[in-house]
PDB file of N, CA and C in Angstrom:
ATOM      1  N   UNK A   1      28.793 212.606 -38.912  1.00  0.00           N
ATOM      2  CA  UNK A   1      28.087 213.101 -37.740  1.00  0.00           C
ATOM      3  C   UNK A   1      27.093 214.166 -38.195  1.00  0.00           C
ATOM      4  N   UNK A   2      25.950 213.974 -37.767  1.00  0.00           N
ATOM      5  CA  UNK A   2      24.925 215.160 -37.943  1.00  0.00           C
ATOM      6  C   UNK A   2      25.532 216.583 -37.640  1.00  0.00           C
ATOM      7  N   UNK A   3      24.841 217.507 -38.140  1.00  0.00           N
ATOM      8  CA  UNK A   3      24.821 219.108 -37.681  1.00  0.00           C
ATOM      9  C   UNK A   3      24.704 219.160 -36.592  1.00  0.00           C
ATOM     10  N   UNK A   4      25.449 219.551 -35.563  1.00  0.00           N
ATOM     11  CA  UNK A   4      24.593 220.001 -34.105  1.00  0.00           C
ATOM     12  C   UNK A   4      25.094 219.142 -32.947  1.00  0.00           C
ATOM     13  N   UNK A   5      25.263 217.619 -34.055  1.00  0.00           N
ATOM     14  CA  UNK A   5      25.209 216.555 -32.824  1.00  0.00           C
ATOM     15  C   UNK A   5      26.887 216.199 -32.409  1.00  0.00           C
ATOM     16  N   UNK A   6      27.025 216.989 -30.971  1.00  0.00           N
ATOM     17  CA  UNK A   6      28.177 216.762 -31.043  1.00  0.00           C
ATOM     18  C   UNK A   6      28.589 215.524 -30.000  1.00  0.00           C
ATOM     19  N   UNK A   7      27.426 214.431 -30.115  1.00  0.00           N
ATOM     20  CA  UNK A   7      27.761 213.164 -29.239  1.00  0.00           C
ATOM     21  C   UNK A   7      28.785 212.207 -29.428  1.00  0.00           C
ATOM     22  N   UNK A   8      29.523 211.665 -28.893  1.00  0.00           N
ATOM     23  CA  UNK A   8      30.275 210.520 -29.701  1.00  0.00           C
ATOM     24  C   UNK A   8      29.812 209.812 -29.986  1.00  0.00           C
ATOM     25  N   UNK A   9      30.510 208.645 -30.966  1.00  0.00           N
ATOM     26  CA  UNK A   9      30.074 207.727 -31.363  1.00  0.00           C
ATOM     27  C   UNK A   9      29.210 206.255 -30.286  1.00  0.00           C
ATOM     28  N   UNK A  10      30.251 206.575 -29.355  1.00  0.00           N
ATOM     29  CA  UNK A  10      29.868 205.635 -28.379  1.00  0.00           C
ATOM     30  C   UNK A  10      28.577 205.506 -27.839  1.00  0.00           C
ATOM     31  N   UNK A  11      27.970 207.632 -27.581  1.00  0.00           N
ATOM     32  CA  UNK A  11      27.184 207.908 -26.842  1.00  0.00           C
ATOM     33  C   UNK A  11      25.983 207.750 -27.346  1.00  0.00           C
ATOM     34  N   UNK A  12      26.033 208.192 -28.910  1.00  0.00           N
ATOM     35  CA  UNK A  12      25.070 207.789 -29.817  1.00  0.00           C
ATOM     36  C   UNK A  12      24.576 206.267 -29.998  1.00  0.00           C
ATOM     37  N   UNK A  13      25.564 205.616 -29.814  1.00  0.00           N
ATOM     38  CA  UNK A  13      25.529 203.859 -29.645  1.00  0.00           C
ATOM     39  C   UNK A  13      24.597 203.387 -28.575  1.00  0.00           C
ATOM     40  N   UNK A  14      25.242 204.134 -27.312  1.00  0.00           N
ATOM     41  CA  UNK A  14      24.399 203.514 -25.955  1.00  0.00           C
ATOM     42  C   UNK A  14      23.071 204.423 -25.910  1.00  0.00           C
ATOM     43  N   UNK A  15      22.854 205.541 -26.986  1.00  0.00           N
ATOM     44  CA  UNK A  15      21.472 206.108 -26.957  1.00  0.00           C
ATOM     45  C   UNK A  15      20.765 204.761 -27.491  1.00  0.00           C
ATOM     46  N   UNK A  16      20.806 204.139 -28.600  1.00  0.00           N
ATOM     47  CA  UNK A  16      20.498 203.527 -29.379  1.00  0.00           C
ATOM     48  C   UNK A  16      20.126 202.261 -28.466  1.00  0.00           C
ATOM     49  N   UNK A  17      21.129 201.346 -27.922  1.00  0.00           N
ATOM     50  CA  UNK A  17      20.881 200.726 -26.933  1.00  0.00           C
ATOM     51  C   UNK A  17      19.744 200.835 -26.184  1.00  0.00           C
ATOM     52  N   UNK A  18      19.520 202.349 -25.522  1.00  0.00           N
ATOM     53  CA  UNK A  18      18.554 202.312 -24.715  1.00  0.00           C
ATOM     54  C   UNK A  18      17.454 202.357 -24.961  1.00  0.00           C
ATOM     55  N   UNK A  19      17.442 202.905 -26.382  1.00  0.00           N
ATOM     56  CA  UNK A  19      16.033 203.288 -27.237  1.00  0.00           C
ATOM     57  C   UNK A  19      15.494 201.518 -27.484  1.00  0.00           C
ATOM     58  N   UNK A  20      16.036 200.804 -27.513  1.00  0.00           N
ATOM     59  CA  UNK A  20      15.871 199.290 -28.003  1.00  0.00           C
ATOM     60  C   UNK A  20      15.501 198.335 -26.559  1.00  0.00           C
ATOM     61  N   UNK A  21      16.395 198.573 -25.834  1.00  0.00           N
ATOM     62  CA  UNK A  21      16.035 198.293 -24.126  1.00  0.00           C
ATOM     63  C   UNK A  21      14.831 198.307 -23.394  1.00  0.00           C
ATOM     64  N   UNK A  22      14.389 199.931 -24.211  1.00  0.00           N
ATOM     65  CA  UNK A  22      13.025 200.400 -23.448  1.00  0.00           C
ATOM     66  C   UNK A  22      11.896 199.914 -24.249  1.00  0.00           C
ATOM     67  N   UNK A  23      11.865 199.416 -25.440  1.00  0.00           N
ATOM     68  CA  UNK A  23      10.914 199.045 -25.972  1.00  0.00           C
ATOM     69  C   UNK A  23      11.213 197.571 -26.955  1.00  0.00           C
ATOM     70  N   UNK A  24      11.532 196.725 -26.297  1.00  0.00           N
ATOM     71  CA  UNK A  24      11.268 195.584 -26.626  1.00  0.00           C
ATOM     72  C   UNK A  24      10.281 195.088 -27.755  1.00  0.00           C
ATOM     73  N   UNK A  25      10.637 194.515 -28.675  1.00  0.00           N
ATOM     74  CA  UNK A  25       9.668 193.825 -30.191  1.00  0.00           C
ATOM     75  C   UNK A  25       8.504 192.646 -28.900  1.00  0.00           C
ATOM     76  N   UNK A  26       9.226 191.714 -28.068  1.00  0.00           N
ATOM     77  CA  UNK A  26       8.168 191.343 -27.301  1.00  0.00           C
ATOM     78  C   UNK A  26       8.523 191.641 -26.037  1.00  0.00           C
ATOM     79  N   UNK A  27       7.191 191.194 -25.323  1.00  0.00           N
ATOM     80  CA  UNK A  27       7.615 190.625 -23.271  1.00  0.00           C
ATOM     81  C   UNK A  27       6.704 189.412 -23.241  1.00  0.00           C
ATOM     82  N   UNK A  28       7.613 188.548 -22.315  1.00  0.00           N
ATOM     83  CA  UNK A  28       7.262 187.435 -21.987  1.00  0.00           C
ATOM     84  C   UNK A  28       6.845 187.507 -20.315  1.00  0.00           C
ATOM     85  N   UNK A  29       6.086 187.034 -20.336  1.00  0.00           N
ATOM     86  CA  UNK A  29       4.921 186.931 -18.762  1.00  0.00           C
ATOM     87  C   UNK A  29       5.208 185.657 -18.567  1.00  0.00           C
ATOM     88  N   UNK A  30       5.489 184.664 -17.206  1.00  0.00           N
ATOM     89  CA  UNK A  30       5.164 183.678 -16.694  1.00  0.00           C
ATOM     90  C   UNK A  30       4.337 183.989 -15.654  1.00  0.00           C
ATOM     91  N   UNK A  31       2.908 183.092 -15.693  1.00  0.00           N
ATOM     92  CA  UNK A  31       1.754 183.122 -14.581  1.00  0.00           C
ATOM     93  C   UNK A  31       2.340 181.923 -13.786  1.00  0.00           C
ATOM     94  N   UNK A  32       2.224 181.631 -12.766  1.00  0.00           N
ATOM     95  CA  UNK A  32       2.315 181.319 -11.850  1.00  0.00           C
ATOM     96  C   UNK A  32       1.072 180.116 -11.874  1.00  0.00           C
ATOM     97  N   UNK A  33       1.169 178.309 -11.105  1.00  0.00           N
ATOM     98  CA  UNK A  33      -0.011 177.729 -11.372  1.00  0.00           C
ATOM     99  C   UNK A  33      -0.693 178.024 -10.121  1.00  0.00           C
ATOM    100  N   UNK A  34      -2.233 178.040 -10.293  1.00  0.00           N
ATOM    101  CA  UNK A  34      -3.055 177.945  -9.019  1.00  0.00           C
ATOM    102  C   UNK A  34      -4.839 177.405  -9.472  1.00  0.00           C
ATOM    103  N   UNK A  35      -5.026 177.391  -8.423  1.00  0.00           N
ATOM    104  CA  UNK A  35      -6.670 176.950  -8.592  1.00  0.00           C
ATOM    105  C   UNK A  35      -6.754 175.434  -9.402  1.00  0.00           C
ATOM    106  N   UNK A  36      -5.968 174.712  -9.801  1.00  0.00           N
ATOM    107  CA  UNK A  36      -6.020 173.820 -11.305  1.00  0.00           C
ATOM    108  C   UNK A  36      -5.747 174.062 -12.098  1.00  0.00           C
ATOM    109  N   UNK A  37      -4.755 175.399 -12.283  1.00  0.00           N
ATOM    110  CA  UNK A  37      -4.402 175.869 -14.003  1.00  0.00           C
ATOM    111  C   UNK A  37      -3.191 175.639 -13.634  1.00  0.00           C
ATOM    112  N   UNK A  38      -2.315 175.260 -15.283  1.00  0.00           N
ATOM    113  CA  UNK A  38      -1.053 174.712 -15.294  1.00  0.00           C
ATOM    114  C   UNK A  38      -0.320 176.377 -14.803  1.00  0.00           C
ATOM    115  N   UNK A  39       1.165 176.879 -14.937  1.00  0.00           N
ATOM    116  CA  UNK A  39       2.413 177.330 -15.163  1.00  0.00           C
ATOM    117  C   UNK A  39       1.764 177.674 -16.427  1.00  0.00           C
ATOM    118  N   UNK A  40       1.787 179.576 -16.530  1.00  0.00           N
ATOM    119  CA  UNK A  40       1.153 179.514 -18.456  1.00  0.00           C
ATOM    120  C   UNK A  40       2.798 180.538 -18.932  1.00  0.00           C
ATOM    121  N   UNK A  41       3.736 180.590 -20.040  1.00  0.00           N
ATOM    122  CA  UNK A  41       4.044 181.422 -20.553  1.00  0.00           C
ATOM    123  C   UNK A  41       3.456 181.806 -21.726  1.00  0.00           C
ATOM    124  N   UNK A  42       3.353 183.264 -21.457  1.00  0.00           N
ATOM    125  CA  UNK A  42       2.616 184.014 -22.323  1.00  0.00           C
ATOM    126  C   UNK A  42       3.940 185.124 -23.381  1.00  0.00           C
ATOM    127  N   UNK A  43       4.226 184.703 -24.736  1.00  0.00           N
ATOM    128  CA  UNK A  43       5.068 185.842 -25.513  1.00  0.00           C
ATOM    129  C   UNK A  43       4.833 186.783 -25.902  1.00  0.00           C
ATOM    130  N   UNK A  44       4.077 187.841 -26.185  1.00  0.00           N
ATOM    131  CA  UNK A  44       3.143 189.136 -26.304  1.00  0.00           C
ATOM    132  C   UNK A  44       3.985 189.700 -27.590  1.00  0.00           C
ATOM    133  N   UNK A  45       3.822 190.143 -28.724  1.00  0.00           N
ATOM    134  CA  UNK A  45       4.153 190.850 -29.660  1.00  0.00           C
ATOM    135  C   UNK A  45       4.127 192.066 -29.396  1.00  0.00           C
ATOM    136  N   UNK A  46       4.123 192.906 -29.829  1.00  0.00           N
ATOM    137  CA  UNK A  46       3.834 194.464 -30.208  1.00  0.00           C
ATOM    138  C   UNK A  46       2.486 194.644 -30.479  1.00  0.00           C
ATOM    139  N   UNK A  47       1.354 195.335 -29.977  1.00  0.00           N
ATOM    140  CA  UNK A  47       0.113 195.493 -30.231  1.00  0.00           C
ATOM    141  C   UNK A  47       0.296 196.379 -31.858  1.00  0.00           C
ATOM    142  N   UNK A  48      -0.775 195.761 -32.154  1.00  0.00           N
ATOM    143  CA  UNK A  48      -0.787 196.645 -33.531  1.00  0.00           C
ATOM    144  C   UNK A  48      -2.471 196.531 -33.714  1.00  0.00           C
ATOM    145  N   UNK A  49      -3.133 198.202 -34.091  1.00  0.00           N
ATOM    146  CA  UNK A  49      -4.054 198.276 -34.457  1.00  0.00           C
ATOM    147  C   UNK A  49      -5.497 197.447 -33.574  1.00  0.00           C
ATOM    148  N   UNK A  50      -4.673 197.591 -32.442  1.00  0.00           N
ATOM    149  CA  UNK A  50      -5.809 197.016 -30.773  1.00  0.00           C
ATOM    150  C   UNK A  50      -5.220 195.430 -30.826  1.00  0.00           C
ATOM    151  N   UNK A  51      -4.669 195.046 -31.466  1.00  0.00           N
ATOM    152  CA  UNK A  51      -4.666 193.605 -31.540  1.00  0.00           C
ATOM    153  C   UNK A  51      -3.103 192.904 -31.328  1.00  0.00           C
ATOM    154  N   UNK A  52      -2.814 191.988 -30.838  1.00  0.00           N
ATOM    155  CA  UNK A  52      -1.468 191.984 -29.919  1.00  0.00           C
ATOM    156  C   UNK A  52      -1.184 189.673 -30.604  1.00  0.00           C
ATOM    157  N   UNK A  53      -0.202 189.067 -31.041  1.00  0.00           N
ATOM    158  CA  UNK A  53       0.149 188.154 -31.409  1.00  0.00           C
ATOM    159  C   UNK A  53       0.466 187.721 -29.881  1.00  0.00           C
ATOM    160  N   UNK A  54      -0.193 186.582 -29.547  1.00  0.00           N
ATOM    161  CA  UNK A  54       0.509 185.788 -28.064  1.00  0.00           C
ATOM    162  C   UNK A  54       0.779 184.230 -28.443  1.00  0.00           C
ATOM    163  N   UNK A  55       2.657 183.700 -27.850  1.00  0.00           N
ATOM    164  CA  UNK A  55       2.233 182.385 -28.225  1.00  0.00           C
ATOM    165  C   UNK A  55       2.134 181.940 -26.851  1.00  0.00           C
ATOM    166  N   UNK A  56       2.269 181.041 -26.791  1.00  0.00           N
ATOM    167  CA  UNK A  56       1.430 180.521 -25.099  1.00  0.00           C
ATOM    168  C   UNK A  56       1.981 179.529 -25.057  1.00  0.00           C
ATOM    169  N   UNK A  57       2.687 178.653 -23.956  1.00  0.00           N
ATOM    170  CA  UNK A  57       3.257 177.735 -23.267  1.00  0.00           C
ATOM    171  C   UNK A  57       2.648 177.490 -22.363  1.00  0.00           C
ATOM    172  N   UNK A  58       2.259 176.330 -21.727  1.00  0.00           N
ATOM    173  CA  UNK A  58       2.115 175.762 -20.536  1.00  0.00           C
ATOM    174  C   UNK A  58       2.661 174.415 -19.704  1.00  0.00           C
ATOM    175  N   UNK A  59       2.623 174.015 -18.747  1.00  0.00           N
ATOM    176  CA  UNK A  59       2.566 173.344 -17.792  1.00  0.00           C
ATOM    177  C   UNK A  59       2.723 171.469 -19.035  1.00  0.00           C
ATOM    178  N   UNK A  60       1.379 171.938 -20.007  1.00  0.00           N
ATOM    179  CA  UNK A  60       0.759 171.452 -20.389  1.00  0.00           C
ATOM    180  C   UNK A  60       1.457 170.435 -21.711  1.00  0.00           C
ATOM    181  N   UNK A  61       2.173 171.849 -22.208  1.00  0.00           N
ATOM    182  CA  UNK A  61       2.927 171.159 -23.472  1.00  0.00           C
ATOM    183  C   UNK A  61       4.513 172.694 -23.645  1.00  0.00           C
ATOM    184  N   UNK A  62       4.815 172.302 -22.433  1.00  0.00           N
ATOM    185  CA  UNK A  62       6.492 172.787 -22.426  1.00  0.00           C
ATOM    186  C   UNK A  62       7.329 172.157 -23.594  1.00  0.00           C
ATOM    187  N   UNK A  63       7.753 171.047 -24.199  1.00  0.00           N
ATOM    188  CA  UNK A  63       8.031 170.909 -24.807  1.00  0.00           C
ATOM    189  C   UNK A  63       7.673 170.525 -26.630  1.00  0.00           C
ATOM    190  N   UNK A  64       6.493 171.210 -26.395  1.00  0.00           N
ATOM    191  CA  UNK A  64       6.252 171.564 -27.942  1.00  0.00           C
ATOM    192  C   UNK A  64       5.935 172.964 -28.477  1.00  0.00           C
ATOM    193  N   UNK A  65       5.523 173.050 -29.619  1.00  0.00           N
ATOM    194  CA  UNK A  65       5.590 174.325 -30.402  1.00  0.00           C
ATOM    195  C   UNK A  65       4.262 175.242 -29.279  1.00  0.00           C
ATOM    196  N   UNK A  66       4.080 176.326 -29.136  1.00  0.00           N
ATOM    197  CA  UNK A  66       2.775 177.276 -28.750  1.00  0.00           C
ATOM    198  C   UNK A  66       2.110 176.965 -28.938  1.00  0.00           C
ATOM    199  N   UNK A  67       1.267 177.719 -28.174  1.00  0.00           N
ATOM    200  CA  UNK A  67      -0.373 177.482 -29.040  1.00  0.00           C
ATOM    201  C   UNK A  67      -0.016 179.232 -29.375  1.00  0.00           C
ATOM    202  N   UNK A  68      -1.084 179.517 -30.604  1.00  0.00           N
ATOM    203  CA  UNK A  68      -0.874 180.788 -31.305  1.00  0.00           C
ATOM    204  C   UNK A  68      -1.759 181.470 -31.252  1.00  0.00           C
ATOM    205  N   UNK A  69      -1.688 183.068 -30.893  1.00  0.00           N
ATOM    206  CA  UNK A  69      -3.371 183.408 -31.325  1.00  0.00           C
ATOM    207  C   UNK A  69      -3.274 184.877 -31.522  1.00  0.00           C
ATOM    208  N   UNK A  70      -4.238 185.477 -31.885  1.00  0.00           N
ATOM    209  CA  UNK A  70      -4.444 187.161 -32.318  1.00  0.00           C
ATOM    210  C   UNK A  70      -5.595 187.333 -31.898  1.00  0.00           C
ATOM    211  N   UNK A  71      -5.031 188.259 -30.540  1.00  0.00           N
ATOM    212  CA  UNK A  71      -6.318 188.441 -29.514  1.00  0.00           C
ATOM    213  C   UNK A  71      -6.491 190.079 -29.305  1.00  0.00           C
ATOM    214  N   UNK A  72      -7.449 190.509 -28.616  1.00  0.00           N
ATOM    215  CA  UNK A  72      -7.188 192.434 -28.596  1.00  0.00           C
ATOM    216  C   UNK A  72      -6.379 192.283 -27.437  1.00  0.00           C
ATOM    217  N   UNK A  73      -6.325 193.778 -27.301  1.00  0.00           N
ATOM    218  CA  UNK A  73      -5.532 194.054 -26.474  1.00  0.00           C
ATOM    219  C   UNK A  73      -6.233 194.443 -24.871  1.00  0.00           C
ATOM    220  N   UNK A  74      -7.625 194.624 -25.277  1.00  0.00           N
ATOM    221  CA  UNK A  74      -8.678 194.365 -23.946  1.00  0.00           C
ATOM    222  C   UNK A  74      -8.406 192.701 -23.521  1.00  0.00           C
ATOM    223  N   UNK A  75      -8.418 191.610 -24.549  1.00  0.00           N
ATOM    224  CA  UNK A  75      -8.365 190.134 -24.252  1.00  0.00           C
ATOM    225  C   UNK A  75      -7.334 190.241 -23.460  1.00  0.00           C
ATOM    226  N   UNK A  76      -5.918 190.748 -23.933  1.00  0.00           N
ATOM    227  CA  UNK A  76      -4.811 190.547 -23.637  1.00  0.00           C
ATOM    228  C   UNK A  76      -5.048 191.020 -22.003  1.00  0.00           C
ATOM    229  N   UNK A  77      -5.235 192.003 -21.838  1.00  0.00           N
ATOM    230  CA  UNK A  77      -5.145 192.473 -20.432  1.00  0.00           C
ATOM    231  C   UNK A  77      -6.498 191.644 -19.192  1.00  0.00           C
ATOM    232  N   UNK A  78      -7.236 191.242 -20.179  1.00  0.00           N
ATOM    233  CA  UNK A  78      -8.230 190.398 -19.085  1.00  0.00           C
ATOM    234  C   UNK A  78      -7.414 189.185 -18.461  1.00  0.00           C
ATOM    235  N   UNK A  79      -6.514 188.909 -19.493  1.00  0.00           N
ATOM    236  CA  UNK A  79      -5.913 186.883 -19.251  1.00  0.00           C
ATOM    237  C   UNK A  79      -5.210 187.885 -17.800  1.00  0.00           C
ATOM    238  N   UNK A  80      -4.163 188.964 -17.947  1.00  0.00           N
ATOM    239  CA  UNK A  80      -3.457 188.824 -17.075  1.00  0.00           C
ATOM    240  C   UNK A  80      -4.108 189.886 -15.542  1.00  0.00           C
ATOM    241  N   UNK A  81      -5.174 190.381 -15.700  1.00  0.00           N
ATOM    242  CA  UNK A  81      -6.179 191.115 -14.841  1.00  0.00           C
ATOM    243  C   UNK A  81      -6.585 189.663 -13.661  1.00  0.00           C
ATOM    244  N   UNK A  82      -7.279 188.545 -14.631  1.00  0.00           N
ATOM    245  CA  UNK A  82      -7.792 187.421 -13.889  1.00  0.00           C
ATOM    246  C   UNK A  82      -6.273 186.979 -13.444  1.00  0.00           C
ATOM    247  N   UNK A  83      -5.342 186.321 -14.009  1.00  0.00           N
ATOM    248  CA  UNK A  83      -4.189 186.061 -12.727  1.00  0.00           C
ATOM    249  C   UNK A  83      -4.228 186.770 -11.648  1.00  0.00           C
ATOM    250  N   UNK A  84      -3.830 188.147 -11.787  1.00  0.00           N
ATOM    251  CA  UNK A  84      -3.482 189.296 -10.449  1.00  0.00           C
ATOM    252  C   UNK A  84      -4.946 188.954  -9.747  1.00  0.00           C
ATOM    253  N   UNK A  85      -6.623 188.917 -10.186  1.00  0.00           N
ATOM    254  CA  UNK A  85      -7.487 189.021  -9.501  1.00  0.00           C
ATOM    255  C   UNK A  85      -7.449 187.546  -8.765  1.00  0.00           C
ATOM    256  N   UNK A  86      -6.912 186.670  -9.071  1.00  0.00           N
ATOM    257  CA  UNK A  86      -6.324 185.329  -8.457  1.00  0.00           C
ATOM    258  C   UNK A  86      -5.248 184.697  -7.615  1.00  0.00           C
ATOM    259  N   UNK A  87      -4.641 186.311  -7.728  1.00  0.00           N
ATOM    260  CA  UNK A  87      -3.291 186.019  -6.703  1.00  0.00           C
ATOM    261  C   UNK A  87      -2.175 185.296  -6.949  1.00  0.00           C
ATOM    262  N   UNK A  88      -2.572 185.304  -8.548  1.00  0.00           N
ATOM    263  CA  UNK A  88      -1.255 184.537  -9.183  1.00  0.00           C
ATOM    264  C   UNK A  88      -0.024 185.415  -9.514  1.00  0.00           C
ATOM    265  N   UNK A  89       1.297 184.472  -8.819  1.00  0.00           N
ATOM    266  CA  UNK A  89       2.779 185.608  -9.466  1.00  0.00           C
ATOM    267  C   UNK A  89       2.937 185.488 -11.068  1.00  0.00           C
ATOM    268  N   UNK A  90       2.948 186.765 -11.268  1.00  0.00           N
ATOM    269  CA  UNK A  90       3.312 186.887 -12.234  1.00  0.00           C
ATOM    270  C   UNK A  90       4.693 187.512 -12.609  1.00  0.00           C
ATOM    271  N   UNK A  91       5.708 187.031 -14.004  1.00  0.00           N
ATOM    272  CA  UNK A  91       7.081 187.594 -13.683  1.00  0.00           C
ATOM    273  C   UNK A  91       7.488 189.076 -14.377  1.00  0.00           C
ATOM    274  N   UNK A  92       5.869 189.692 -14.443  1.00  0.00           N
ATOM    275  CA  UNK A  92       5.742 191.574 -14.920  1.00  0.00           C
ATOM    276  C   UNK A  92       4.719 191.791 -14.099  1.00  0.00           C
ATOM    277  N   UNK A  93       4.913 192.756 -13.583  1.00  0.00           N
ATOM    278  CA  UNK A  93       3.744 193.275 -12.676  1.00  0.00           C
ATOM    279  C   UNK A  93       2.897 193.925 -13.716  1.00  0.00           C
ATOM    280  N   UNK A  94       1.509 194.096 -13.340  1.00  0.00           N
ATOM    281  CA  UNK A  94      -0.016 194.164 -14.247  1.00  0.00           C
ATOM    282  C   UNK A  94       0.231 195.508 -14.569  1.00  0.00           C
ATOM    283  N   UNK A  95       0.542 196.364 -13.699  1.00  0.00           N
ATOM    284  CA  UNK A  95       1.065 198.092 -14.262  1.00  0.00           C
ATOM    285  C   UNK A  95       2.120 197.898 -15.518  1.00  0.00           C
ATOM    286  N   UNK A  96       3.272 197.004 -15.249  1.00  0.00           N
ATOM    287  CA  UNK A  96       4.175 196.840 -16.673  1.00  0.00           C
ATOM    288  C   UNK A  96       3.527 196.427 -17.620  1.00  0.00           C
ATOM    289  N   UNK A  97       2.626 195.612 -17.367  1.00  0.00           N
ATOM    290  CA  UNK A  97       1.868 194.843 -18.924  1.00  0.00           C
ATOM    291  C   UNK A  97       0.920 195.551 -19.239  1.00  0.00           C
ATOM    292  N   UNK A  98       0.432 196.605 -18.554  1.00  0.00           N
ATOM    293  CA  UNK A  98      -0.718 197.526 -19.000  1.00  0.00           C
ATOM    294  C   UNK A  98       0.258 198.364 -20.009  1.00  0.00           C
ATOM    295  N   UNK A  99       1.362 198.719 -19.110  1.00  0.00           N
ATOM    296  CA  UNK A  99       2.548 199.886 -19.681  1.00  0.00           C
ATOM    297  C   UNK A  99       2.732 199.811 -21.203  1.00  0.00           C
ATOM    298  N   UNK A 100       3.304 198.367 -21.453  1.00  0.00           N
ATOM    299  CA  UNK A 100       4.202 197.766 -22.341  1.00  0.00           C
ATOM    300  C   UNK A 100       2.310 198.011 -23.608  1.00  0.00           C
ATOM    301  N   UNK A 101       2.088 197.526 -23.057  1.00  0.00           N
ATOM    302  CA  UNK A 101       0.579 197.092 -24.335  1.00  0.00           C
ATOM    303  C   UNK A 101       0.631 198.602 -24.929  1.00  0.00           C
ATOM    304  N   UNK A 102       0.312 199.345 -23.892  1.00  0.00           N
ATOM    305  CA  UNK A 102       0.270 200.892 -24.690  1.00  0.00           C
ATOM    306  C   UNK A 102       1.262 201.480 -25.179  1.00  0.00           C
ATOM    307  N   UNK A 103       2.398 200.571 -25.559  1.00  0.00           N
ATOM    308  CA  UNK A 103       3.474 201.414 -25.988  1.00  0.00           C
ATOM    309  C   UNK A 103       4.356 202.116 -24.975  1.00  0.00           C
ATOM    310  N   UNK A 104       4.725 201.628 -23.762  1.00  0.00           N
ATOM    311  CA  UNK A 104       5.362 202.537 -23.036  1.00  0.00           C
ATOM    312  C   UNK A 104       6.474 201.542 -22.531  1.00  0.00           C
ATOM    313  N   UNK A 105       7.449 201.568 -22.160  1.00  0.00           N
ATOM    314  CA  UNK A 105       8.502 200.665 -21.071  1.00  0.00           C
ATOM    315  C   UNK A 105       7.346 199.533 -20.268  1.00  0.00           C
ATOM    316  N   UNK A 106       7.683 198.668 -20.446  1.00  0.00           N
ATOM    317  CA  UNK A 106       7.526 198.037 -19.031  1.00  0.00           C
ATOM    318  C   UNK A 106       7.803 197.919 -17.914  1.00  0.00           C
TER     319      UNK A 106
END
């Protein structure tokens, strides 16, 4: 046990937990279809250095591999800006995916 730290083991555990909880390696977005666009899932990496890994699912090809790409993190927030400006559900609200991009909870 550290100097000082007089947490239990447990408490230190479920710190840890939460520290991992709140910041997720990815988030996954499902858009919602409308206008003629399929059902899109979107997997979002960790932005690194403005630039964010998305693999992408759709409507289109659910049962095969992504499509892959390394887009900024302005791109990233336009794909899901135009859903919300479209009235499409999305399954993170646009404040969480703004959140999450900058490093914060979703």
């Amino acid at each position: 046990m550290a100097q000082g730290d007089r947490r239990s083991d447990a408490e230190r555990g479920a710190a840890r937990s939460s520290d991992a909880l709140a910041a997720p390696a990815e988030l996954g977005v499902l858009i919602s279809a409308g206008a003629g666009e399929p059902d899109r899932l979107l997997i979002l990496g960790r932005p690194s250095d403005g630039r964010v890994h998305v693999r992408e699912w759709s409507t289109h090809n659910w049962s095969s591999a992504p499509d892959e790409s390394e887009i900024s993190v302005a791109d990233a927030l336009a794909i899901f800006q135009g859903a919300y400006d479209s009235r499409r559900r999305m399954s993170v609200s646009l404040k969480g995916i703004e959140a999450w991009l900058a490093g914060r909870p979703a």
